[in-house]
Protein backbone atom coordinates (compact mmCIF):
# COMPACT_ATOMS: atom_id res chain seq x y z
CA UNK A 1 10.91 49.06 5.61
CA UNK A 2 14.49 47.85 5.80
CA UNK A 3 13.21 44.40 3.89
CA UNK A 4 11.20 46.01 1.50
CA UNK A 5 13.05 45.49 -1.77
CA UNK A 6 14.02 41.93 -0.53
CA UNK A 7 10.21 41.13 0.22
CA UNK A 8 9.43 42.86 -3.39
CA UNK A 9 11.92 40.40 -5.33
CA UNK A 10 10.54 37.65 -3.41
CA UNK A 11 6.97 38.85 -4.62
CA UNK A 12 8.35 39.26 -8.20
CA UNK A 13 10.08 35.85 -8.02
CA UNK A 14 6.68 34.35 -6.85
CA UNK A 15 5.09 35.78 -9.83
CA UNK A 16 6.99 35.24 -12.34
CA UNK A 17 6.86 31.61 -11.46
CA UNK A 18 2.53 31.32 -11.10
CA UNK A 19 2.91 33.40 -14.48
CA UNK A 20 4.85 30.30 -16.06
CA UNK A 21 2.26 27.69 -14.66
CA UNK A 22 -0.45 29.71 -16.03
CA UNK A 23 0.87 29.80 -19.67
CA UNK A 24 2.01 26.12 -19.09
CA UNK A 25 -1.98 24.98 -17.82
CA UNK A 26 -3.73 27.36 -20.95
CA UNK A 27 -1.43 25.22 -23.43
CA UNK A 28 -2.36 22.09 -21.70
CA UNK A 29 -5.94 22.88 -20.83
CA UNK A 30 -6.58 25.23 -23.76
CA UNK A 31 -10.50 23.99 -23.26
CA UNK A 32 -10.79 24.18 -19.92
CA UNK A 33 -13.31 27.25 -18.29
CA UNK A 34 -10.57 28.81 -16.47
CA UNK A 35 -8.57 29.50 -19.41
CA UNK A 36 -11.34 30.65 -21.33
CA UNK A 37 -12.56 32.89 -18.90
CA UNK A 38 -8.47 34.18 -18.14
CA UNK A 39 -8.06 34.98 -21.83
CA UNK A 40 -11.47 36.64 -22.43
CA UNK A 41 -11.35 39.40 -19.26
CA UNK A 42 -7.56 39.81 -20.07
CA UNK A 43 -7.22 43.19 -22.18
CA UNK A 44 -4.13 44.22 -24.53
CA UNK A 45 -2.38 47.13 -24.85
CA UNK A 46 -0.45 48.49 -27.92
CA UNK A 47 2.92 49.11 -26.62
CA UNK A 48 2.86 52.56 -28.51
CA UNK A 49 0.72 53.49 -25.42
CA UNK A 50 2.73 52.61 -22.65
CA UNK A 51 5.66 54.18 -20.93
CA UNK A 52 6.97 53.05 -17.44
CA UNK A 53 4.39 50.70 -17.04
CA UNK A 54 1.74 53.49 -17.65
CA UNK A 55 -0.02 55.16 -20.38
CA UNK A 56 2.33 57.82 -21.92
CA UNK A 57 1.63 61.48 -20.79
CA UNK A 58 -0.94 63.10 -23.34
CA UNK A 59 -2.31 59.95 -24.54
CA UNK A 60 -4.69 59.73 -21.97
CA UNK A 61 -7.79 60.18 -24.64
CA UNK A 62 -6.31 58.11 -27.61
CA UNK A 63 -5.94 55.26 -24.95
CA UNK A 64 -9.23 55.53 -23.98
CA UNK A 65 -11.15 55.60 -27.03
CA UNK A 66 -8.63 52.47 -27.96
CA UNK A 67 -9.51 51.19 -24.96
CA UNK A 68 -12.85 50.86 -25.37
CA UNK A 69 -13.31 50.26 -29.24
CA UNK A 70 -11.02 46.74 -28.91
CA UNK A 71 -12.51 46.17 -25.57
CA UNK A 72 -14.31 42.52 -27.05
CA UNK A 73 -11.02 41.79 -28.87
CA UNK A 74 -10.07 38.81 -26.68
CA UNK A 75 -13.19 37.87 -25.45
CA UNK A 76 -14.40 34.19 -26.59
CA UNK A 77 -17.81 34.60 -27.52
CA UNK A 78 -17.99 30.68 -29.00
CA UNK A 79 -17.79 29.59 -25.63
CA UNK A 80 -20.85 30.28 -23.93
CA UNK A 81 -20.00 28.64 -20.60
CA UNK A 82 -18.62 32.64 -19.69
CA UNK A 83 -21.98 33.69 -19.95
CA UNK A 84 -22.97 31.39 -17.15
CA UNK A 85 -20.63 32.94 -14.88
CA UNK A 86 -20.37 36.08 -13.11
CA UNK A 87 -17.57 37.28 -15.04
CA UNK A 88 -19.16 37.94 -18.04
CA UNK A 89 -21.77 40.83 -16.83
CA UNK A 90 -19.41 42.37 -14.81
CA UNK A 91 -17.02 42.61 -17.55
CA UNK A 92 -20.09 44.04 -19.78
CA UNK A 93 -21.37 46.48 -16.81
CA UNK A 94 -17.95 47.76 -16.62
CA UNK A 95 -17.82 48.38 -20.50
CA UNK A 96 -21.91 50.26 -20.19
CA UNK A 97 -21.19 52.06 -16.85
CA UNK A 98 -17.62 52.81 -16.78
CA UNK A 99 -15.98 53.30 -19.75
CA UNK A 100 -18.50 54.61 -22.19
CA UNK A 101 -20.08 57.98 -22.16
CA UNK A 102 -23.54 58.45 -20.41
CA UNK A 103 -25.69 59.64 -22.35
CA UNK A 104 -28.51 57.54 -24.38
CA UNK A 105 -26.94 57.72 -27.62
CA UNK A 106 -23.44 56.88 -26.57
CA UNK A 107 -24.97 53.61 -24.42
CA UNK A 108 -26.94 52.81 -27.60
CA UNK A 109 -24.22 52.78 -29.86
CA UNK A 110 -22.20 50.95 -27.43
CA UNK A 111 -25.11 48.37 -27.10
CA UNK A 112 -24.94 48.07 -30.96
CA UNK A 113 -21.46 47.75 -31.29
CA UNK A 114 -21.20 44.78 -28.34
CA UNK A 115 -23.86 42.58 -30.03
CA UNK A 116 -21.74 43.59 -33.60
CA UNK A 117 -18.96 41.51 -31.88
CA UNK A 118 -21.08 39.20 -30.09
CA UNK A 119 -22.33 37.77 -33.63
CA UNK A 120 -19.01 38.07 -35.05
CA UNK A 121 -17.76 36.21 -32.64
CA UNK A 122 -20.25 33.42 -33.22
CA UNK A 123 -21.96 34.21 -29.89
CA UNK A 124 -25.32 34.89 -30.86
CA UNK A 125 -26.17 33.63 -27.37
CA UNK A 126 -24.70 36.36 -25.73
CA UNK A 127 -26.37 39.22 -28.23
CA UNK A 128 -29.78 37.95 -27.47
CA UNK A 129 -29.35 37.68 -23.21
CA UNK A 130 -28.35 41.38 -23.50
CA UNK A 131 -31.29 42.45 -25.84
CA UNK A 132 -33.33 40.09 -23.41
CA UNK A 133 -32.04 42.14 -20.68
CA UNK A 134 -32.41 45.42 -21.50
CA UNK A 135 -36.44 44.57 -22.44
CA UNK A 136 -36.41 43.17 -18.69
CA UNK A 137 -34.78 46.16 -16.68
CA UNK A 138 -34.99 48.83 -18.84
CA UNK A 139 -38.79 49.67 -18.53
CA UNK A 140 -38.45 49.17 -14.90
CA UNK A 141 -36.19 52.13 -14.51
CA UNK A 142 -38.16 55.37 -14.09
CA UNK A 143 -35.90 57.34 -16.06
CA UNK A 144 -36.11 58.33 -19.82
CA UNK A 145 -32.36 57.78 -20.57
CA UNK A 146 -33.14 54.14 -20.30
CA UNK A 147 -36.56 54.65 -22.00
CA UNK A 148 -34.82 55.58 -24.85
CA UNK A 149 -32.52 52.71 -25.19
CA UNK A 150 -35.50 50.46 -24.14
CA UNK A 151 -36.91 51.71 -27.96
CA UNK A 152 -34.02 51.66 -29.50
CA UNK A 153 -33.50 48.09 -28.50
CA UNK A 154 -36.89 47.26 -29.56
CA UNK A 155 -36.76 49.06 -32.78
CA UNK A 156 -33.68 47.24 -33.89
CA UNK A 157 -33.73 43.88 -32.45
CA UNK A 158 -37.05 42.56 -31.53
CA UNK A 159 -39.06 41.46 -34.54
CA UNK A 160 -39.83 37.91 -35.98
CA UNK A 161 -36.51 36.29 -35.46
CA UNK A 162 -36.44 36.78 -31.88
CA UNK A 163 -36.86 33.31 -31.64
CA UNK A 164 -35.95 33.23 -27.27
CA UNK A 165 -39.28 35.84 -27.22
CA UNK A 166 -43.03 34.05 -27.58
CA UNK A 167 -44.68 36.16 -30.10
CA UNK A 168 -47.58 37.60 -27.13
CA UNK A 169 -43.98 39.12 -25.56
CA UNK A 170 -42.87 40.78 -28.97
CA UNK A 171 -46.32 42.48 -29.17
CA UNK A 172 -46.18 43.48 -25.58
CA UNK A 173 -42.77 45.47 -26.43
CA UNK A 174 -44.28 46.85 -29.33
CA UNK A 175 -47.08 48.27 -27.84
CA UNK A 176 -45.19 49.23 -24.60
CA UNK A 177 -42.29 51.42 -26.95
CA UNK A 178 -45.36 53.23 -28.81
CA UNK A 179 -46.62 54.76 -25.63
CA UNK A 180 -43.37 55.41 -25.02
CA UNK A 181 -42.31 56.91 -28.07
CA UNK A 182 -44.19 60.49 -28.00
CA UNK A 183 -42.79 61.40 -24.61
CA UNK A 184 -39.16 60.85 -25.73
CA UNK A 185 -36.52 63.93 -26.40
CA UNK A 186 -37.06 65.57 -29.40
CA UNK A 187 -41.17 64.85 -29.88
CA UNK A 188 -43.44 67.29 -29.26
CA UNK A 189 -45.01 66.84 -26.02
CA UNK A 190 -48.67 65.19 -26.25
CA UNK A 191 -51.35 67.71 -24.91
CA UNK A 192 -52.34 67.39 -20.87
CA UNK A 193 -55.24 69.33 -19.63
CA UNK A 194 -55.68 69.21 -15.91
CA UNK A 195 -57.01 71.51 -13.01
CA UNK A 196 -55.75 73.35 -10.49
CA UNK A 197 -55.98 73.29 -6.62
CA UNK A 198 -59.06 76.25 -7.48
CA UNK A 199 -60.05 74.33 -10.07
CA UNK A 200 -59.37 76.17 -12.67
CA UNK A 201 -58.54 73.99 -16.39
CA UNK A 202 -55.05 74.32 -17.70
CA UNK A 203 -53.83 73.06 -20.82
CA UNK A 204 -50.31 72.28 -21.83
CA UNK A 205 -51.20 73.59 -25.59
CA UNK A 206 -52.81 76.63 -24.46
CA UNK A 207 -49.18 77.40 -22.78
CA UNK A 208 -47.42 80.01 -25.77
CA UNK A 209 -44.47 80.77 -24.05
CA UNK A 210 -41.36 80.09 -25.53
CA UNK A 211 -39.95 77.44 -22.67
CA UNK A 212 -41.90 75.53 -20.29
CA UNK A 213 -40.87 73.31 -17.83
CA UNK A 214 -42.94 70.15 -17.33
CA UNK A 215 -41.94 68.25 -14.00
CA UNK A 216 -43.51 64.93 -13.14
CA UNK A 217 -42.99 63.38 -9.75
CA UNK A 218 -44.14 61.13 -6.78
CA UNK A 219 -44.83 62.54 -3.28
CA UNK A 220 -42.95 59.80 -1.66
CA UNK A 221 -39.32 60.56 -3.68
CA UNK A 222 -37.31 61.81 -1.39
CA UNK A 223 -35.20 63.55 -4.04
CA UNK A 224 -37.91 64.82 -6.22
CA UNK A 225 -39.56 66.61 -3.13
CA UNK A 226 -35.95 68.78 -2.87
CA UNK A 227 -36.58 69.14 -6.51
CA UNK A 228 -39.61 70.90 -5.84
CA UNK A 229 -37.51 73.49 -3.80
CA UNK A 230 -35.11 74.26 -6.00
CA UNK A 231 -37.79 74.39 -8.71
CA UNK A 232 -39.86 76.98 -6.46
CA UNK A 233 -36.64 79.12 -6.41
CA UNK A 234 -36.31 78.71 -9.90
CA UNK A 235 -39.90 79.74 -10.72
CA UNK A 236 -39.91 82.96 -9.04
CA UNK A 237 -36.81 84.35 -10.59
CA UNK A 238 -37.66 82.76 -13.90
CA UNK A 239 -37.57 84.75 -17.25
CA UNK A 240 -41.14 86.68 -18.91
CA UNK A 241 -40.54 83.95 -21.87
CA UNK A 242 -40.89 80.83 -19.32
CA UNK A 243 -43.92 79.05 -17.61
């Protein structure tokens, strides 16, 4: 503790001079990877935001929805070599998962607004791995959040000039958001009939309360099965209106 400050100027000295050979080797090298990839991830900050090193008391929200609207601002998109590396999706899972809000149409927008910059930037390459993405993962995940951005990725951006898809692969999406479509928010459900454990036929339409909960699930999720507790609780002190 006694040599703290001393070790802390000797720190400070250290990196003031590495930050000198790194300006000195992106003027030199201003083609090389390792400066592209340096200037892409690094992220400015007004200095009407900062006090102390830190964002000023109170402007926690402005900063943040700054933040993330300039988030591409520095990234070089013209140089596709970044999107070989690993620095590139962690930089974009950080701008999906972290800084933008989850729900579906705040990730869609966001979606939109990255391949905006992507083309603007002249990195078409990039746009079309992330649409090419999402068509890979996002049917995988049993979830309807990413069902919906899985058709609103298709809707927009997979047609005719999706020249890195083979035309059997654009029909496949097609036809795989269609099914989808009717079972997203907002739709009216489509109509199941099935029986009971007496056998007894019930039909979703026949149903004329004014809520009804509909709850699909697997008997080998773990979490689903404590679901069904909570949803047995919630079914015997449930409203007249509800089935």
């Amino acid at each position: 503790p006694s040599k703290k400050d001393s070790l802390y100027n000797e720190l400070q000295k250290k990196m003031d001079t590495f930050n000198v050979f790194q300006k000195q080797f992106f003027a030199l090298y201003p083609n090389n990877l390792i400066t592209s990839v340096s200037q892409s991830m690094v992220q400015k900050t007004p200095s009407n935001f900062i006090e102390n090193n830190k964002v000023k008391k109170g402007m926690e929200m402005e900063y943040a929805i700054y933040y993330r609207k300039h988030y591409w601002d520095t990234f070089h998109f013209n140089d596709s070599r970044i999107l070989y590396s690993p620095y590139f999706m962690k930089k974009f899972r950080t701008y999906i998962s972290e800084i933008t809000m989850q729900n579906p149409d705040t990730i869609n927008e966001a979606i939109d607004e990255f391949i905006d910059a992507a083309k603007r930037g002249g990195g078409q390459m990039y746009a079309d791995y992330i649409v090419a993405y999402y068509l890979d993962h996002s049917p995988k995940l049993p979830f309807s959040f990413n069902e919906i951005t899985y058709v609103h990725i298709v809707d927009k951006y997979v047609n005719n000039k999706s020249t890195y898809l083979l035309p059997t692969e654009i029909q496949y999406h097609k036809n795989n958001v269609n099914k989808l479509r009717p079972f997203l928010p907002g739709n009216i459900m489509p109509n199941i009939v099935t029986r009971d454990f007496n056998g007894q036929e019930h039909s979703l339409y026949k149903v004329k309360n004014k809520y009804t909960v509909l709850y699909f699930f697997s008997s080998t999720c773990e979490s689903c099965k404590k679901n069904l507790d909570v949803l047995e609780d919630f079914y015997k002190n449930k409203s007249k209106d509800m089935d």
